[in-house]
Structures are given as structure tokens and as C-alpha cells.
Protein backbone atom coordinates (compact mmCIF):
# COMPACT_ATOMS: atom_id res chain seq x y z
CA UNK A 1 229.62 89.83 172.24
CA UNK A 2 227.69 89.80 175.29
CA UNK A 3 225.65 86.71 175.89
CA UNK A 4 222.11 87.05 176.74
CA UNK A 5 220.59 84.88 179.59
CA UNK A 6 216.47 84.63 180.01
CA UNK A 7 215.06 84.82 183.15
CA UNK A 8 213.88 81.70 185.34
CA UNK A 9 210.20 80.74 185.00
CA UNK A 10 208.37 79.38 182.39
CA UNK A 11 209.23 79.21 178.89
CA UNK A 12 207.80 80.84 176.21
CA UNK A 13 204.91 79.69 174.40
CA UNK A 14 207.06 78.95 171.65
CA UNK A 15 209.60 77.33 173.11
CA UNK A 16 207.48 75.32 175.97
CA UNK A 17 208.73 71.64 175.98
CA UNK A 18 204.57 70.69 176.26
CA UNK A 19 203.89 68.55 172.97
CA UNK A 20 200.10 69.01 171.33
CA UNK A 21 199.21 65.95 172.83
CA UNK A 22 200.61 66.42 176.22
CA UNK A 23 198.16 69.31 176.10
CA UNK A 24 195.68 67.73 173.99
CA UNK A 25 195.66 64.61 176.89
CA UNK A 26 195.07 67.09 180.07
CA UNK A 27 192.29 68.71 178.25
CA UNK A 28 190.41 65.39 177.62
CA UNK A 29 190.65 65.13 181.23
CA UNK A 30 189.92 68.13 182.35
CA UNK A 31 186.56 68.81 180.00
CA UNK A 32 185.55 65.15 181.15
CA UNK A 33 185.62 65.29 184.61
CA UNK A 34 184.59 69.32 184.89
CA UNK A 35 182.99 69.33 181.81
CA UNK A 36 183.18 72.50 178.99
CA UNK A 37 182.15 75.37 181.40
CA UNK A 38 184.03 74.02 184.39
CA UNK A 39 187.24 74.08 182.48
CA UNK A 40 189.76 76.66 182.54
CA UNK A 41 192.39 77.41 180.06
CA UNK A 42 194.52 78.95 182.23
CA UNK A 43 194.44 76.21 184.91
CA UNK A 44 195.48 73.51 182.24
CA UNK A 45 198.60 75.93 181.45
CA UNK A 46 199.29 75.91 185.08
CA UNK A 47 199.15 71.59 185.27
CA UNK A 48 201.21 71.96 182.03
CA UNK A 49 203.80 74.25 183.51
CA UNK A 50 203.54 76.36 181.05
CA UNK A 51 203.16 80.28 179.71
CA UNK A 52 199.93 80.95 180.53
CA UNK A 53 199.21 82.20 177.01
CA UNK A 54 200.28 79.07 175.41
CA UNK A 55 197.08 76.90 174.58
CA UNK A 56 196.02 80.44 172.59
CA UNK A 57 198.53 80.77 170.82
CA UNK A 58 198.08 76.76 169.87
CA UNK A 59 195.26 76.63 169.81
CA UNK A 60 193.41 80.10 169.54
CA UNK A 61 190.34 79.73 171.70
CA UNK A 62 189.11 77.25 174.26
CA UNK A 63 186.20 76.11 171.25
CA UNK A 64 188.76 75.37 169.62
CA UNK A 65 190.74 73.24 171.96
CA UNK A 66 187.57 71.23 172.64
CA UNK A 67 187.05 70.33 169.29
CA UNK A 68 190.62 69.38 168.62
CA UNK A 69 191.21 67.60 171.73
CA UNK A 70 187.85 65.49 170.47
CA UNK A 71 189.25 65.47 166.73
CA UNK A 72 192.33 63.81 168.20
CA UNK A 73 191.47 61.09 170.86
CA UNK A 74 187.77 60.01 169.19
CA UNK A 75 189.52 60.01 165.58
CA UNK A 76 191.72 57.59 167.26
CA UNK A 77 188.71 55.40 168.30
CA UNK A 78 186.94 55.70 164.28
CA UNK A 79 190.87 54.66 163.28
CA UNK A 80 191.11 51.61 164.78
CA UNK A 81 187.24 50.55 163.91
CA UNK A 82 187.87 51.00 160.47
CA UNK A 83 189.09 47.36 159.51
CA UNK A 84 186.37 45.61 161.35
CA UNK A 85 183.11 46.72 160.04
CA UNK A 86 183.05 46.54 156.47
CA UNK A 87 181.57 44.59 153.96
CA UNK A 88 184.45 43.81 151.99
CA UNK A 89 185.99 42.36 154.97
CA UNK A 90 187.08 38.52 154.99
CA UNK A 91 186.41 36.28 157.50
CA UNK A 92 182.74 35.28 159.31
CA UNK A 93 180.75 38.83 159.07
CA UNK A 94 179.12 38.13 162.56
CA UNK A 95 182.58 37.59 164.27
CA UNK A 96 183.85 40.61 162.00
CA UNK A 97 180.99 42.34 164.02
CA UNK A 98 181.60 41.34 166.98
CA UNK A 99 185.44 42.54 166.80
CA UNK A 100 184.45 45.76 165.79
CA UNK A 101 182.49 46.27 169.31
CA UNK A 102 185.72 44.57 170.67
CA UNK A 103 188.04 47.24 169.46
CA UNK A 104 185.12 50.35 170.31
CA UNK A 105 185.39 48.91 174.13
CA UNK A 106 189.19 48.04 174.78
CA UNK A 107 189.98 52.28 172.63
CA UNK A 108 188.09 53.22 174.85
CA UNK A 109 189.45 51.43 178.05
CA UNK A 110 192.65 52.80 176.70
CA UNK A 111 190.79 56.73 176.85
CA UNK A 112 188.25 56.27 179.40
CA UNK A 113 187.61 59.79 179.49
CA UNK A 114 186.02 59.57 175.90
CA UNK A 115 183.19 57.81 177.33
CA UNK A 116 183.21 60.37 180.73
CA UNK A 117 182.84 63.70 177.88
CA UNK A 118 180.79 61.74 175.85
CA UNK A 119 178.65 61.35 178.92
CA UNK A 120 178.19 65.10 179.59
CA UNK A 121 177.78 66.42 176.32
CA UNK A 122 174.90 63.86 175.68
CA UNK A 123 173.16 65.25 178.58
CA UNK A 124 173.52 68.69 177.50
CA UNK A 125 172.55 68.55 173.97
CA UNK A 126 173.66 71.87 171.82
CA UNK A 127 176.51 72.68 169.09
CA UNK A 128 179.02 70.02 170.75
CA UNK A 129 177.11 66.85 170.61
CA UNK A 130 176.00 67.91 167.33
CA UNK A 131 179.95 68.19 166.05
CA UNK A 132 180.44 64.47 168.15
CA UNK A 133 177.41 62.70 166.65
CA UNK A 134 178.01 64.16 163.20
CA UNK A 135 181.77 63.77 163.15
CA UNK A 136 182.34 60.89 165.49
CA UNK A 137 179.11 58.77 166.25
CA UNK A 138 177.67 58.71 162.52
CA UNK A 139 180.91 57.39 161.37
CA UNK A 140 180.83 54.40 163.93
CA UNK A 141 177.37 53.73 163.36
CA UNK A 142 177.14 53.44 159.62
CA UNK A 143 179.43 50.65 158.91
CA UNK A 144 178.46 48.35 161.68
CA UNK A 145 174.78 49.03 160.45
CA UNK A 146 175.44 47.79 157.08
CA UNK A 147 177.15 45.01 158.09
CA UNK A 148 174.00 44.24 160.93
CA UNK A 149 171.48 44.88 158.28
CA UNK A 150 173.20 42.36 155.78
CA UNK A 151 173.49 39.77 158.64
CA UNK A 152 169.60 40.15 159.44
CA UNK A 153 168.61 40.04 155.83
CA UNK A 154 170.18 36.46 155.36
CA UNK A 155 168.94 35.58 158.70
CA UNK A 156 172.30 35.38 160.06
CA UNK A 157 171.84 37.65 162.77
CA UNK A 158 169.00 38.57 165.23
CA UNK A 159 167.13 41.90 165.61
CA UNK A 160 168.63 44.40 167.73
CA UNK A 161 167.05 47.88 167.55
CA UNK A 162 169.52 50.67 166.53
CA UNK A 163 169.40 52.74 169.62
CA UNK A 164 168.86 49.34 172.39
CA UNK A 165 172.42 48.05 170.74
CA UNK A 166 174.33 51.82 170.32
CA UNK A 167 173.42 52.56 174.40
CA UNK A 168 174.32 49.45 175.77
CA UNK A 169 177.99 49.20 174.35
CA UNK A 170 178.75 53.06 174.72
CA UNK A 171 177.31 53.99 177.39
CA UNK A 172 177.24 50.89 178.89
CA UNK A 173 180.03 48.79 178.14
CA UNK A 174 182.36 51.54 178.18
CA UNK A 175 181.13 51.72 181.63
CA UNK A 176 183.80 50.17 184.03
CA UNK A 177 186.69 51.97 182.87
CA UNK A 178 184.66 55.17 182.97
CA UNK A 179 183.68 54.94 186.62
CA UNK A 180 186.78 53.19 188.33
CA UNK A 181 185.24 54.23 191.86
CA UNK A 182 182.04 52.31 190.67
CA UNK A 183 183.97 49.64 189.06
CA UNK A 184 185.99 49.08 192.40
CA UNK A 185 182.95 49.03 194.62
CA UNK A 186 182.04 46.09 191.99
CA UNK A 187 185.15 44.26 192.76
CA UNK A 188 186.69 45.21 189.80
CA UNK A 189 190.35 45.89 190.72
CA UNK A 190 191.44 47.85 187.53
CA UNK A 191 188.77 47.83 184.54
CA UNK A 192 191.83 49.88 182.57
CA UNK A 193 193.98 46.04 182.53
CA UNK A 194 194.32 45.19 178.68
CA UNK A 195 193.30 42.03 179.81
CA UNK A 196 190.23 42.80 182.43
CA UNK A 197 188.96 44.85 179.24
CA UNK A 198 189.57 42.29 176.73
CA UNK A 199 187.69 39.54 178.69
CA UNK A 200 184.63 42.22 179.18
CA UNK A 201 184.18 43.10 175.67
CA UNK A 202 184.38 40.01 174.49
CA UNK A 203 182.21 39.08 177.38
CA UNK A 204 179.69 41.69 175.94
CA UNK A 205 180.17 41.02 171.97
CA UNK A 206 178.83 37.63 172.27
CA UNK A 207 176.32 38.63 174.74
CA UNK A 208 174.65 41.19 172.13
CA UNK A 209 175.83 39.86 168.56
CA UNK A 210 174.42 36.37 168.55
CA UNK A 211 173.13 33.79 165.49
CA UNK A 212 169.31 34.29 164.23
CA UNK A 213 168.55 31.25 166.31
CA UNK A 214 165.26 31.24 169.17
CA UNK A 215 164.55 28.37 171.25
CA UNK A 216 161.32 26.94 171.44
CA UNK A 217 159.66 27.72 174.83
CA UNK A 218 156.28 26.72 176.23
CA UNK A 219 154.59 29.91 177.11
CA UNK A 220 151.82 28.29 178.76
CA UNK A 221 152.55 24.53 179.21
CA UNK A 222 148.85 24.28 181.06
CA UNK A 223 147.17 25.32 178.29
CA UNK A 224 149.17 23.56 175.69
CA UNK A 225 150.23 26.76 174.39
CA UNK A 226 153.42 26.30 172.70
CA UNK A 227 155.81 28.75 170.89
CA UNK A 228 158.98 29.56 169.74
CA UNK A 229 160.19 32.61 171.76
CA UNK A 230 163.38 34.75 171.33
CA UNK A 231 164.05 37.51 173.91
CA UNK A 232 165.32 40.33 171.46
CA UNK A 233 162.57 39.89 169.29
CA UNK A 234 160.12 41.08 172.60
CA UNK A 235 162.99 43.25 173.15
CA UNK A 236 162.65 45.05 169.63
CA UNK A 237 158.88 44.88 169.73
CA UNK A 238 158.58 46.76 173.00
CA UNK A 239 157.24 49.88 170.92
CA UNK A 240 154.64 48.20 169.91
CA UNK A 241 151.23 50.52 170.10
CA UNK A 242 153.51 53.31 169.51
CA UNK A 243 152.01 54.86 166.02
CA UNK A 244 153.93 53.65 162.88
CA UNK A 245 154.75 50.67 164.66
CA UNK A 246 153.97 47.12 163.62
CA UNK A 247 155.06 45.29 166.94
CA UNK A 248 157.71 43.53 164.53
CA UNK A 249 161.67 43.60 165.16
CA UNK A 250 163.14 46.59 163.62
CA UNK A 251 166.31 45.97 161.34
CA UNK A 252 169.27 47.64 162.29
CA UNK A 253 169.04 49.63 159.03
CA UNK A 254 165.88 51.04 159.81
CA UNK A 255 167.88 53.95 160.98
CA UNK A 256 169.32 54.77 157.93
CA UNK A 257 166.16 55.52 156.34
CA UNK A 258 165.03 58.04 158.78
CA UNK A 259 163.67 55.78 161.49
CA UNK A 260 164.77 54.17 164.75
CA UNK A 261 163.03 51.52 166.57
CA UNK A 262 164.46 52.72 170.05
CA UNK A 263 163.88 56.46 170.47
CA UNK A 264 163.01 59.44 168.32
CA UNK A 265 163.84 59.26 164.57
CA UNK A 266 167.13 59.70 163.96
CA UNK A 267 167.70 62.12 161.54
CA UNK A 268 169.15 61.32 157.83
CA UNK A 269 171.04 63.25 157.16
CA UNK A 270 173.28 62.66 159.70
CA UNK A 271 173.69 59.27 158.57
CA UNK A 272 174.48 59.68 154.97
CA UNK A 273 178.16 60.04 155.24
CA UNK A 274 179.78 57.32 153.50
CA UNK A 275 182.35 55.26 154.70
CA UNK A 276 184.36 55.80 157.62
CA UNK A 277 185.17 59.73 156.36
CA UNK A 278 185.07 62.39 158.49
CA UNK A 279 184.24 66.30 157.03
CA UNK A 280 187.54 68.38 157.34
């Protein structure tokens, strides 16, 4: 019998020593930092050391790559959220709240490249935010919505508007980790640390998920004109004049019914999936 030997070079796709989510990993990287259009399929066989045909024959297309390398590492984030925001939860509901935007900062300190690709597709709009938001975003927002809504309506919690709160933990608590040249400018040696990220998000869950409690304030101690004054309230009422608007603080789920105070409306239907499921 005469023993066949293979040339030296790369191995065949089907025999390449790349698991999915060595691949899966490089991808997230590469469509966050170059974006969809700036990425190349063959260049992330090349970093993989692999047959150039390899991701199509996993994968099929690049279209198809993007939406399982998404699939895969924001899946991971809706995973780990799942325990915290829920109404049959035990424990305090605000603290349960406040862990859930815990866990949504230090996943993605873990994958700060999430935050990076969710950062360009937002600013594109099209068919791929519309598969994130639908598949990703309206599953995160749901359940902490409920749970914020519940918390208002026994007075438990004060008014944040929908789109103030949603912005300011993921686009802006996500931050550090996201922009480590930023970050280091800041004096922040490594916003990646376990710790460094833990200390920040709880840093910013107590910051944003407070008690329904205002202190009284004189707004004009001249004129004798006292009042009780509580900065999200002014926050939430800052559409006020806009039409449709009372100047009140907008409950969190105002934006299941169709309506956001921060923003355009956001639409319904995209917030009617139950749960934490995600369409298959």
C-alpha cells in the first residue's frame, strides 16, 4: 500500500483546526473596528490561518457570518440577563434591577466589541440594526421595563424615560471598555479588569436606579418660593411643549404602548416579544 502524504500549507476547510468560535471571535473584531463593508472574508481566513474558502463553506456568505457572529456573542449578553430582570424574581426588585444593568455592563466589558458594532450599525440604520434591535435590544428592554414600570407604579422607583436610561448604560456605560485609548487618556489603566468594571457598573446602577424619593429644595429662597424638586423628574419632563406631551415624567412602560418619552415612538411591535425569547 502506498501511503499518501498532503502537501504543506493550509489545511482543508474541513479539516482546519479553527473552532466556530475562534472564527466567530475574529469576526466580532473585525466587523467592529472596520465595520460590515470594511471587512473581508478572505482577510479573516488569512488571521485564521486558514483555507481561504473556509468561512463559506461554514458559514455560506459573509451575511451570514455577521448575523451568526451577533447570534453568538449578544445571545451571550440576553443569557446572562435573564435571571435578573423578572418579576418572579426574589429578593428587593430595585436591587434585582440594578443587577441586571450590572451584568449588561461587566458581558459587555468581557466583549467590548459588542458595544464598538453596536456603535456602527446604530449609526447606519438598515436591515442589520433592524435584526439587533429586534433580536437582541427588544429582548433586553422588555423585562427590565416591566420590572421599572412595576417599581414606578408603587412608587418605589423614580421616572426615568425609556430612551434617557437605554443610551446612557449602552452606549454610555459600556463606554470605557469600548474605547481603551479614551479610557487611558482618562486614567483608566485597563477598563477590561473584572474588578475596574465591577466597581463602574455598580458605580452607574446606583447612580441611575435610585428610590422614588426628592428632596425638598428652595427654588427661590428670596421670594419664599419653596418646593420639592427631583432632578429626573425635570429630566423626564424636558419634552415638555412637544405635542402629546403633558410636561409629566413618562413611565418606563410608556414604550410598550407605542410611545417613548425620549425620542421618536418606538414602534410596537418590536416590543411585543415575550419574555427573554428570541425568533429562530
Amino acid at each position: 500500500m502506498v501511503e499518501q502524504t498532503r502537501r504543506r500549507g493550509r489545511p482543508r476547510a474541513d479539516e482546519s483546526p479553527a473552532s466556530s468560535d475562534a472564527i466567530l471571535l475574529v469576526a466580532l473584531r473585525s466587523f467592529a473596528d472596520r465595520g460590515y463593508d470594511g471587512t473581508s472574508v478572505r482577510e479573516l481566513n488569512q488571521a485564521l490561518g486558514v483555507s481561504h474558502n473556509l468561512i463559506n463553506r461554514r458559514f455560506g456568505s459573509k451575511e451570514r457570518l455577521w448575523r451568526a457572529v451577533v447570534d453568538r456573542w449578544f445571545g451571550e449578553l440576553i443569557d446572562a440577563l435573564a435571571p435578573s430582570a423578572t418579576l418572579a424574581g426574589t429578593g428587593d426588585p430595585l436591587e434585582r434591577l440594578r443587577e441586571f444593568v450590572v451584568t449588561f455592563i461587566e458581558v459587555n466589558g468581557r466583549r467590548p466589541e459588542m458595544a464598538r458594532l453596536m456603535n456602527v450599525e446604530a449609526s447606519l440604520g438598515g436591515p442589520r440594526l433592524d435584526y439587533l434591535f429586534e433580536r437582541f435590544v427588544t429582548p433586553c428592554l422588555v423585562p427590565a421595563v416591566t420590572l421599572g414600570a412595576k417599581l414606578q407604579a408603587e412608587g418605589r422607583m423614580r421616572p426615568v424615560p425609556i430612551g434617557t436610561l437605554f443610551f446612557l448604560i449602552a452606549h454610555g456605560a459600556t463606554a470605557p471598555a469600548a474605547h481603551r485609548p479614551l479610557a487611558a487618556l482618562l486614567g483608566i489603566t485597563d477598563p477590561t479588569d473584572p474588578t475596574t468594571v465591577r466597581v463602574h457598573a455598580r458605580a452607574v446602577a446606583v447612580l441611575l436606579i435610585q428610590p422614588a424619593t426628592c428632596a425638598p429644595r428652595t427654588k427661590n429662597h428670596a421670594a419664599g418660593d419653596d418646593e420639592t424638586f427631583c432632578p429626573t423628574s425635570s429630566l423626564a419632563s424636558a419634552g415638555a411643549g412637544r405635542p402629546g406631551s403633558s410636561g409629566r415624567p413618562t413611565p418606563l412602560n410608556e414604550g410598550l404602548r407605542g410611545r417613548s418619552s425620549f425620542g421618536p415612538p418606538l414602534a410596537s411591535h418590536r416590543l411585543a416579544h415575550p419574555g427573554w425569547s428570541r425568533r429562530s
